[in-house]
PDB file of N, CA and C in Angstrom:
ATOM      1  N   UNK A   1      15.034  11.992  -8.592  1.00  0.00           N
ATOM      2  CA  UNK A   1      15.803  11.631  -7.419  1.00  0.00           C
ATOM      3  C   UNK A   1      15.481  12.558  -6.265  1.00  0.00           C
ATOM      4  N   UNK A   2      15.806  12.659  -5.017  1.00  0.00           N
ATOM      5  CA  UNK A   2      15.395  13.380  -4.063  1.00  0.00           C
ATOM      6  C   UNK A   2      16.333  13.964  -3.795  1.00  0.00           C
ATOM      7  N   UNK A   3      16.117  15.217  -3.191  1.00  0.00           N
ATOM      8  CA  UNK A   3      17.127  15.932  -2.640  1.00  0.00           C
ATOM      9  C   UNK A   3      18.420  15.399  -1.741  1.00  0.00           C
ATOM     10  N   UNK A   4      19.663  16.247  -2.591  1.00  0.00           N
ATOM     11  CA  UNK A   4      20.818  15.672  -2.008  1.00  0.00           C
ATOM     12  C   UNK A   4      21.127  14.037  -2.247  1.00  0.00           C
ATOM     13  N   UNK A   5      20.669  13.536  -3.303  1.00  0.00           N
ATOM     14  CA  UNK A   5      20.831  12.032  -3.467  1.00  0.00           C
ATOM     15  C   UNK A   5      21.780  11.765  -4.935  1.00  0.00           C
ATOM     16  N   UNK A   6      22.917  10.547  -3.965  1.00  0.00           N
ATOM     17  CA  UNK A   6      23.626  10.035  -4.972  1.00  0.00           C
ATOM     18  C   UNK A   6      23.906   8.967  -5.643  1.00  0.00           C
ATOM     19  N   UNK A   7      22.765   8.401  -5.746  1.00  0.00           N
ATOM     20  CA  UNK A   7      22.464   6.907  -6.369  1.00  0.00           C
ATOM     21  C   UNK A   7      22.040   7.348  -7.906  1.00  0.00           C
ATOM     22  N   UNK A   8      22.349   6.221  -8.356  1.00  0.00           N
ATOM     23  CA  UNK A   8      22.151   6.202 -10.043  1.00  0.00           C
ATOM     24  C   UNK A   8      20.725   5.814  -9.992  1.00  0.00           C
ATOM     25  N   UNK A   9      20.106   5.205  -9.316  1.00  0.00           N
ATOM     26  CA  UNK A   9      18.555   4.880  -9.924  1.00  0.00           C
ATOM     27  C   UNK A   9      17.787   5.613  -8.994  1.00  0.00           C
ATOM     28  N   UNK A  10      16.358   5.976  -9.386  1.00  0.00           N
ATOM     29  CA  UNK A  10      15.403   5.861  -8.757  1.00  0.00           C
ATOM     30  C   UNK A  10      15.091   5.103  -7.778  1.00  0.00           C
ATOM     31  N   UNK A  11      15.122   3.998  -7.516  1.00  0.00           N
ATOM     32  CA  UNK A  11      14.710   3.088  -6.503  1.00  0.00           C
ATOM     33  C   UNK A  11      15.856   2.733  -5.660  1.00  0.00           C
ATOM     34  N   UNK A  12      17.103   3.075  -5.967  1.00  0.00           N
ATOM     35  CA  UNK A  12      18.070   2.999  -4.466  1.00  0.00           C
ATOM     36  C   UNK A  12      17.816   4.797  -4.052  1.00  0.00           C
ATOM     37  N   UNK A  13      17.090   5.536  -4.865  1.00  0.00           N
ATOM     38  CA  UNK A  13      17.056   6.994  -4.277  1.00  0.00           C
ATOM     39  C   UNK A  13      16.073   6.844  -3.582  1.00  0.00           C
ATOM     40  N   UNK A  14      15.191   5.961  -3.645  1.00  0.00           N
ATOM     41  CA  UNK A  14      13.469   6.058  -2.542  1.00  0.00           C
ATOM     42  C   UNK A  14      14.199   5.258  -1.093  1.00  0.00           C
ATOM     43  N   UNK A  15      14.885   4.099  -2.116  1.00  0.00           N
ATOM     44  CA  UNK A  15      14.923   2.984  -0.626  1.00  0.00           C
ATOM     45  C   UNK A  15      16.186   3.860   0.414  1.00  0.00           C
ATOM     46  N   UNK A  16      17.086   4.762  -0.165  1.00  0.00           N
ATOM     47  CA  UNK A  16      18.195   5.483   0.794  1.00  0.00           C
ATOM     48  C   UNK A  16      17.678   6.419   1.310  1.00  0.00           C
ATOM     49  N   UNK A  17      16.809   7.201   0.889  1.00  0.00           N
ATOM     50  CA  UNK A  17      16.551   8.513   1.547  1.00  0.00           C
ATOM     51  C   UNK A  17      16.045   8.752   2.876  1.00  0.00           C
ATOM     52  N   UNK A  18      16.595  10.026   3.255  1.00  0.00           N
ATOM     53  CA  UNK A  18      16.887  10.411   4.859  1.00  0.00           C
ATOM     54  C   UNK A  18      15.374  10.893   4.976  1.00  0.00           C
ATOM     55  N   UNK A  19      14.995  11.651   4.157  1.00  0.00           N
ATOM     56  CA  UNK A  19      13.518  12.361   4.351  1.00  0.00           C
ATOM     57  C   UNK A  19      12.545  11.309   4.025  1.00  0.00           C
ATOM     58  N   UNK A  20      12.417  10.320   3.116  1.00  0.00           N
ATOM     59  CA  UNK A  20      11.316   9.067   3.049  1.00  0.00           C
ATOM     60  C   UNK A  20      11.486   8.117   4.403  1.00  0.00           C
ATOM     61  N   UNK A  21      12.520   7.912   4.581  1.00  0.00           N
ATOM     62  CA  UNK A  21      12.595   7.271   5.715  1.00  0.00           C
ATOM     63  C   UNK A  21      11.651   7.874   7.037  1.00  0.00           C
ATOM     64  N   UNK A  22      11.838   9.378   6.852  1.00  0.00           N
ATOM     65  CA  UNK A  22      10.791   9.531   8.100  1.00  0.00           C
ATOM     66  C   UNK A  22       9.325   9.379   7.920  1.00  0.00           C
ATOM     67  N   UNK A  23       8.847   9.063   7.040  1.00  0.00           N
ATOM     68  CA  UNK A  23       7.212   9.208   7.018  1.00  0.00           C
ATOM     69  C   UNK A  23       7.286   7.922   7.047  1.00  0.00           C
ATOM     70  N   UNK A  24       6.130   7.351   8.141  1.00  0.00           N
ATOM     71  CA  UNK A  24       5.733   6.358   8.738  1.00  0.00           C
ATOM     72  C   UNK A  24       4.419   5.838   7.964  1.00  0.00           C
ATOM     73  N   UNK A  25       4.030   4.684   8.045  1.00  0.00           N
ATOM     74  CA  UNK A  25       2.778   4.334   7.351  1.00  0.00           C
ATOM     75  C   UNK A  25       2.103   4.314   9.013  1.00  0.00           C
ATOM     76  N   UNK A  26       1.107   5.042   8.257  1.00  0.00           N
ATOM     77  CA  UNK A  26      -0.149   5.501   9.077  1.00  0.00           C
ATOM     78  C   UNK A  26      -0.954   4.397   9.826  1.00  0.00           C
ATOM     79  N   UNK A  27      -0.707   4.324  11.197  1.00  0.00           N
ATOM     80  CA  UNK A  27      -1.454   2.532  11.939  1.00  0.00           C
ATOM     81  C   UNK A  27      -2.169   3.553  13.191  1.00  0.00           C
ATOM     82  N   UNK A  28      -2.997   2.908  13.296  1.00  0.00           N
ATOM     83  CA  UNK A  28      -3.775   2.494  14.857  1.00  0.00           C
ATOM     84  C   UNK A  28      -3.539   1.710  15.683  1.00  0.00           C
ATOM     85  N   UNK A  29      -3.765   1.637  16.644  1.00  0.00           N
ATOM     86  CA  UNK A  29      -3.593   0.280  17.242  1.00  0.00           C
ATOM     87  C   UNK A  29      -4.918  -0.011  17.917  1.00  0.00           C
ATOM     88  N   UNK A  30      -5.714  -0.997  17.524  1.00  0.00           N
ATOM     89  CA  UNK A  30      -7.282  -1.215  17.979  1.00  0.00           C
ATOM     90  C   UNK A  30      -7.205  -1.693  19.747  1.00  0.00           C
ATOM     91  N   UNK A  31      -8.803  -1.592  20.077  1.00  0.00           N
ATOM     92  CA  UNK A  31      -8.666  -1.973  21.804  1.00  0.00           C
ATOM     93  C   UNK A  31      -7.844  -3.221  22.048  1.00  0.00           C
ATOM     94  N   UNK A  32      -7.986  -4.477  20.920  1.00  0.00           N
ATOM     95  CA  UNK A  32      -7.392  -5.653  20.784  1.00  0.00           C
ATOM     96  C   UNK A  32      -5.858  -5.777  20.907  1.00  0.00           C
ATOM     97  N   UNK A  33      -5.307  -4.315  20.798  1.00  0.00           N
ATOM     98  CA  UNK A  33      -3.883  -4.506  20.736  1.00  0.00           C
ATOM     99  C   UNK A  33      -3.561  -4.846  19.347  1.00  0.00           C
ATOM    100  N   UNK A  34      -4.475  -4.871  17.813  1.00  0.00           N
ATOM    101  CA  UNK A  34      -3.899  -5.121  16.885  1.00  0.00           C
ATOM    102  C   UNK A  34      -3.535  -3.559  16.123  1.00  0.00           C
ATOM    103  N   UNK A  35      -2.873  -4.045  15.049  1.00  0.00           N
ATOM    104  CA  UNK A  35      -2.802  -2.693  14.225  1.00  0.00           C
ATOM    105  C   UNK A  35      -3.492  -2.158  12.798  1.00  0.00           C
ATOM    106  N   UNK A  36      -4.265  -1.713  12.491  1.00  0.00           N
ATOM    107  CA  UNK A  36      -4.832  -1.220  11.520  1.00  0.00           C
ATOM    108  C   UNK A  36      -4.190  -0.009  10.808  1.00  0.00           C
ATOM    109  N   UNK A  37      -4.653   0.182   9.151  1.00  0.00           N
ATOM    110  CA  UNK A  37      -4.196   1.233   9.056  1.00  0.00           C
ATOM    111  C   UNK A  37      -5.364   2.423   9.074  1.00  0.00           C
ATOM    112  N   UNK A  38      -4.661   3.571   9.083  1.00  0.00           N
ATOM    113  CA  UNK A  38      -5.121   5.013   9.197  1.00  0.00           C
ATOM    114  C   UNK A  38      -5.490   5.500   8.241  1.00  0.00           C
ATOM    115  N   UNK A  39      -6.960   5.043   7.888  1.00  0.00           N
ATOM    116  CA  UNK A  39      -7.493   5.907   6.426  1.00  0.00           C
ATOM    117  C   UNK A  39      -8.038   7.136   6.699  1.00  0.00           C
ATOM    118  N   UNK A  40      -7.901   8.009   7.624  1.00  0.00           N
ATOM    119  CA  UNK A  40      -8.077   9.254   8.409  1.00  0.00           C
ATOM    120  C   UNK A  40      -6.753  10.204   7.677  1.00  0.00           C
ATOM    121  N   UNK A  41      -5.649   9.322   7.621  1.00  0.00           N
ATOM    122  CA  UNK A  41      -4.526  10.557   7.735  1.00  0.00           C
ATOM    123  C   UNK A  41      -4.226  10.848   6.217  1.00  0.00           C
ATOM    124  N   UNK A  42      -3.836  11.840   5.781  1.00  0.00           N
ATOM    125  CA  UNK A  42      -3.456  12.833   4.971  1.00  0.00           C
ATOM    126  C   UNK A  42      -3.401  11.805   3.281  1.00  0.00           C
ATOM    127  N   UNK A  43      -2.905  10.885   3.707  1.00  0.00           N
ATOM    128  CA  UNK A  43      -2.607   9.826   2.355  1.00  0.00           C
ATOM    129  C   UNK A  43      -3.823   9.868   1.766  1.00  0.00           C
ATOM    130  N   UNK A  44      -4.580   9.547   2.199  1.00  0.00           N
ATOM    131  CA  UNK A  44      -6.060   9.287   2.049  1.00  0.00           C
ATOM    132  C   UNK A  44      -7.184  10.636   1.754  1.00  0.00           C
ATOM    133  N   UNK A  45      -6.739  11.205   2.780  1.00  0.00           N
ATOM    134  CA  UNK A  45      -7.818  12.775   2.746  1.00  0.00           C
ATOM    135  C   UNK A  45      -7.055  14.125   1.519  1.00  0.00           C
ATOM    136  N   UNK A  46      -6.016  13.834   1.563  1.00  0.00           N
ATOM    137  CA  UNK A  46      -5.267  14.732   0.293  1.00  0.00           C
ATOM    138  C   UNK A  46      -4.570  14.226  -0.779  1.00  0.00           C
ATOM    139  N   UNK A  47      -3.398  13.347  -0.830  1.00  0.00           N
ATOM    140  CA  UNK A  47      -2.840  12.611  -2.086  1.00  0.00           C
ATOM    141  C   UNK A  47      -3.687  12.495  -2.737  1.00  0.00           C
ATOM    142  N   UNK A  48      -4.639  11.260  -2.510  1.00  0.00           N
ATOM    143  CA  UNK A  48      -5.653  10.770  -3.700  1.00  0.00           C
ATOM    144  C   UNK A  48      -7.245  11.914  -3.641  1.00  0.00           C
ATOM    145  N   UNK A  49      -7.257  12.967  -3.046  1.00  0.00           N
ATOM    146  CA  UNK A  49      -8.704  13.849  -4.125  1.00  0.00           C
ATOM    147  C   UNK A  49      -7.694  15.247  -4.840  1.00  0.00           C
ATOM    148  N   UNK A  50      -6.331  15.301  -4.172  1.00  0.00           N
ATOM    149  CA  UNK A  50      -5.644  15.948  -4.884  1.00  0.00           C
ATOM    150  C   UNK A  50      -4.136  16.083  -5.579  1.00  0.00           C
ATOM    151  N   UNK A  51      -4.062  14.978  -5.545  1.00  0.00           N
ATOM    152  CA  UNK A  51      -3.413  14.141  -6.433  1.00  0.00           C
ATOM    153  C   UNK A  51      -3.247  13.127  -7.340  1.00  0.00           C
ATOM    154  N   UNK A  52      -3.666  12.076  -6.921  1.00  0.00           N
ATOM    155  CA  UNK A  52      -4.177  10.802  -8.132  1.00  0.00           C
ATOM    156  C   UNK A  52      -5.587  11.400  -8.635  1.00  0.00           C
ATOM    157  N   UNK A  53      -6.669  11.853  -7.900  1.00  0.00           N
ATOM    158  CA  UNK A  53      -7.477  12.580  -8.953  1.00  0.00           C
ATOM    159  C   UNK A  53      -7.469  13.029  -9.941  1.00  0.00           C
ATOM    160  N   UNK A  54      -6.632  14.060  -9.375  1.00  0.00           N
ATOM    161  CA  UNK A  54      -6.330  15.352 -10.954  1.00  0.00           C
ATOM    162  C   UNK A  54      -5.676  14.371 -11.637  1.00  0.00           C
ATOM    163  N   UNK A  55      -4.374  14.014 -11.123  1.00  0.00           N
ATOM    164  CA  UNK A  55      -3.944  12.872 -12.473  1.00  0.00           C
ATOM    165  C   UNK A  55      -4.945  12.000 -13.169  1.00  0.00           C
ATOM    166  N   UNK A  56      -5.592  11.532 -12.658  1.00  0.00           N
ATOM    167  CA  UNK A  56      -6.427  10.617 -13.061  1.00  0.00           C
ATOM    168  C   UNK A  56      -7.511  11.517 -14.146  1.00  0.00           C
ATOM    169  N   UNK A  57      -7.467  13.034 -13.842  1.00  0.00           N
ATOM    170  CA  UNK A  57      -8.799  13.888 -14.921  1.00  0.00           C
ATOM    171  C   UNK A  57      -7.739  14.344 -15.975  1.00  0.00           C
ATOM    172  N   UNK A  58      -6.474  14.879 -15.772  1.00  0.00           N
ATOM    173  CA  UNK A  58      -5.697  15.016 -16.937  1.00  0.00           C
ATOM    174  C   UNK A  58      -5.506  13.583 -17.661  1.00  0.00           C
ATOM    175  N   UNK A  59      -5.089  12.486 -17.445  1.00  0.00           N
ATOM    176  CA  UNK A  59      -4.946  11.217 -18.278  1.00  0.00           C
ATOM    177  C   UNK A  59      -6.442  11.263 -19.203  1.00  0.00           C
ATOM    178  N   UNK A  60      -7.468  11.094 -18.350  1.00  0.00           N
ATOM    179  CA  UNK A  60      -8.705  11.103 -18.955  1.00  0.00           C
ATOM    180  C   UNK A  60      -9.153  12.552 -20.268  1.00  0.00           C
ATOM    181  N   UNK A  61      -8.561  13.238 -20.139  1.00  0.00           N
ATOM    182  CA  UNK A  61      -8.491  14.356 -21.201  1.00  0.00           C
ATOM    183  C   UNK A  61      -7.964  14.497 -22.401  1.00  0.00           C
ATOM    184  N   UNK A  62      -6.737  13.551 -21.743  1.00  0.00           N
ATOM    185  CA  UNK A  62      -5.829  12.873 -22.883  1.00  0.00           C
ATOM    186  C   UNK A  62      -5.583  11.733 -23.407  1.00  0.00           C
ATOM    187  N   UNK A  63      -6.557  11.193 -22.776  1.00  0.00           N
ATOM    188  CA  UNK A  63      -6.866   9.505 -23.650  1.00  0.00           C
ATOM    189  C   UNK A  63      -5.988   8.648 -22.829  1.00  0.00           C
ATOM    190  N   UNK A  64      -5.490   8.763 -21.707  1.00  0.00           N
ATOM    191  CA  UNK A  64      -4.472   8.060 -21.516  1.00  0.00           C
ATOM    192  C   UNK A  64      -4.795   6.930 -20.429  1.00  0.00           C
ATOM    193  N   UNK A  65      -4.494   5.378 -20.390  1.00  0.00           N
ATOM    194  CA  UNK A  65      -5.231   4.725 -19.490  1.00  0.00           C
ATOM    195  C   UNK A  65      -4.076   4.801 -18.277  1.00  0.00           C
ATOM    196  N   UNK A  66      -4.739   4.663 -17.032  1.00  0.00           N
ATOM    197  CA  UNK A  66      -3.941   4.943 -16.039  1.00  0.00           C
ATOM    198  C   UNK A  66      -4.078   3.592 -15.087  1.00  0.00           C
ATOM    199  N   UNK A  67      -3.683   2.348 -15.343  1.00  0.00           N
ATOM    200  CA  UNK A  67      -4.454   0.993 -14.376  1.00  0.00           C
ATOM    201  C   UNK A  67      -3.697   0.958 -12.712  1.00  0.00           C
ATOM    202  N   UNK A  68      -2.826   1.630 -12.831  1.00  0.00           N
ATOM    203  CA  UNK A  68      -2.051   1.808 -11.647  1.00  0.00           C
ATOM    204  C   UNK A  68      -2.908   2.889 -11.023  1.00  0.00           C
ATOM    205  N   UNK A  69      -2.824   3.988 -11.325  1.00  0.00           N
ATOM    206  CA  UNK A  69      -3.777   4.937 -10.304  1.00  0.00           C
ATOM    207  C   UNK A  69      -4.919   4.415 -10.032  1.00  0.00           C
ATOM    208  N   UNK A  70      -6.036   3.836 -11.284  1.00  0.00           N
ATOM    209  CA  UNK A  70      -7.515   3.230 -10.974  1.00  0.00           C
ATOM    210  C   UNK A  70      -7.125   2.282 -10.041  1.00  0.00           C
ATOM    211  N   UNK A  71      -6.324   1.348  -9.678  1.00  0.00           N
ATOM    212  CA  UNK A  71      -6.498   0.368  -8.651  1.00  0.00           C
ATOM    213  C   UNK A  71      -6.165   0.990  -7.277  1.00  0.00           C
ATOM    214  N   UNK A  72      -4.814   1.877  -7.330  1.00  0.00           N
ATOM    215  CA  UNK A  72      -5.138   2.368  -5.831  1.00  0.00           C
ATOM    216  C   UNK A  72      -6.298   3.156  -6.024  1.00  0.00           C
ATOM    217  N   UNK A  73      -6.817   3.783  -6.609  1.00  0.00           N
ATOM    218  CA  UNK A  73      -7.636   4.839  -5.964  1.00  0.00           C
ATOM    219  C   UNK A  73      -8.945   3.759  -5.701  1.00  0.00           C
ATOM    220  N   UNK A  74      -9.141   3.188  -6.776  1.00  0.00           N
ATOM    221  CA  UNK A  74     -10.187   1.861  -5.559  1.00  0.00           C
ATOM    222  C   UNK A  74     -10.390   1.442  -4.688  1.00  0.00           C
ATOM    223  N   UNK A  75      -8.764   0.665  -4.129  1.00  0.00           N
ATOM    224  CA  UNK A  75      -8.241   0.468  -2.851  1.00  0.00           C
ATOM    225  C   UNK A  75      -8.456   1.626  -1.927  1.00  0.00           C
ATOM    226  N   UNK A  76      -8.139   2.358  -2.182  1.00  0.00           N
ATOM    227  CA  UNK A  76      -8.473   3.702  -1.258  1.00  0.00           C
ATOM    228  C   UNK A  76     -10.368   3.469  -1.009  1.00  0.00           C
ATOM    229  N   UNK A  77     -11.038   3.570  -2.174  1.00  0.00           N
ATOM    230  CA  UNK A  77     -12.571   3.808  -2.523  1.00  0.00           C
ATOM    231  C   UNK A  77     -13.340   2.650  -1.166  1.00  0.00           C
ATOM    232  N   UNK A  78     -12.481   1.797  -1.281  1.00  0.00           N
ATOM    233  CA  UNK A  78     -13.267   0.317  -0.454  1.00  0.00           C
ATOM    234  C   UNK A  78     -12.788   0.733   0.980  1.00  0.00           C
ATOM    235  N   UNK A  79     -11.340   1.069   0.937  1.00  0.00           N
ATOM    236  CA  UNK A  79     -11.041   0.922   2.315  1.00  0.00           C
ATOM    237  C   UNK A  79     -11.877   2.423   3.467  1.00  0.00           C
ATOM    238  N   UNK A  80     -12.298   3.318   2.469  1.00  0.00           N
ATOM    239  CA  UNK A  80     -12.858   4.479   3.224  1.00  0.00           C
ATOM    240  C   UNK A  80     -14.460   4.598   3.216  1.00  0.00           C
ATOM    241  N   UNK A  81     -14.932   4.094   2.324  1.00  0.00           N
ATOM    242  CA  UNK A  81     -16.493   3.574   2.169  1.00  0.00           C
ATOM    243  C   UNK A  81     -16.471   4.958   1.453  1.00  0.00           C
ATOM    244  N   UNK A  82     -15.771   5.438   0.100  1.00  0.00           N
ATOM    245  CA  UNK A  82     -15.994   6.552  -0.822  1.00  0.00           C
ATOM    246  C   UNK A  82     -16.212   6.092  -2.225  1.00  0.00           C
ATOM    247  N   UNK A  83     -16.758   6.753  -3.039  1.00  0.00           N
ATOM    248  CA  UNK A  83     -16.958   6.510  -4.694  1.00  0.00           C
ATOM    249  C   UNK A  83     -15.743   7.999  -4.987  1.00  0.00           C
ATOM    250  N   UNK A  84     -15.099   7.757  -5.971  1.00  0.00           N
ATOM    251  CA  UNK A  84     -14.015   8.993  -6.440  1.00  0.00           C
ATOM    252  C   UNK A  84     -14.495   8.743  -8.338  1.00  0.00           C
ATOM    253  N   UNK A  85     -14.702   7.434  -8.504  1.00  0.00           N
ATOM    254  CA  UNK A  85     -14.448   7.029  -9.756  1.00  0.00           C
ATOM    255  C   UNK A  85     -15.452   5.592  -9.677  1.00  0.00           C
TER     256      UNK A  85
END
């Protein structure tokens, strides 16, 4: 649960929280006036080489299949023109 939270589940603790609420998903806005997202910002350049990574090398140490991390970190792989895995 997150700090200072008084919900019984997990998922009314993500969807209530005062501090998740502030992080914004990462957009551009192209010359077109449309919006793209920001595979530049931090989600991208730190979470996943130091976070879903390592998770992803401890599971692999321990036999463990991970299909949720392998698909984002793919998604990530295509959307940045990177190989991780």
């Amino acid at each position: 649960f997150t700090h200072e939270s008084c919900n019984e589940s997990i998922r009314e603790s993500f969807q209530e929280s005062k501090q998740l609420s502030k992080i914004k998903t990462p957009c551009l806005q192209t010359d077109d006036g449309k919006w793209k997202l920001n595979t530049d910002c931090r989600f991208f350049t730190d979470d996943i080489p130091y976070g879903l990574l390592i998770a992803k090398w401890i599971a692999i140490q321990l036999d463990i299949e991970t299909p949720f991390i392998d698909e984002v970190i793919e998604w990530a792989q295509d959307l940045r023109g990177e190989k991780f895995i």
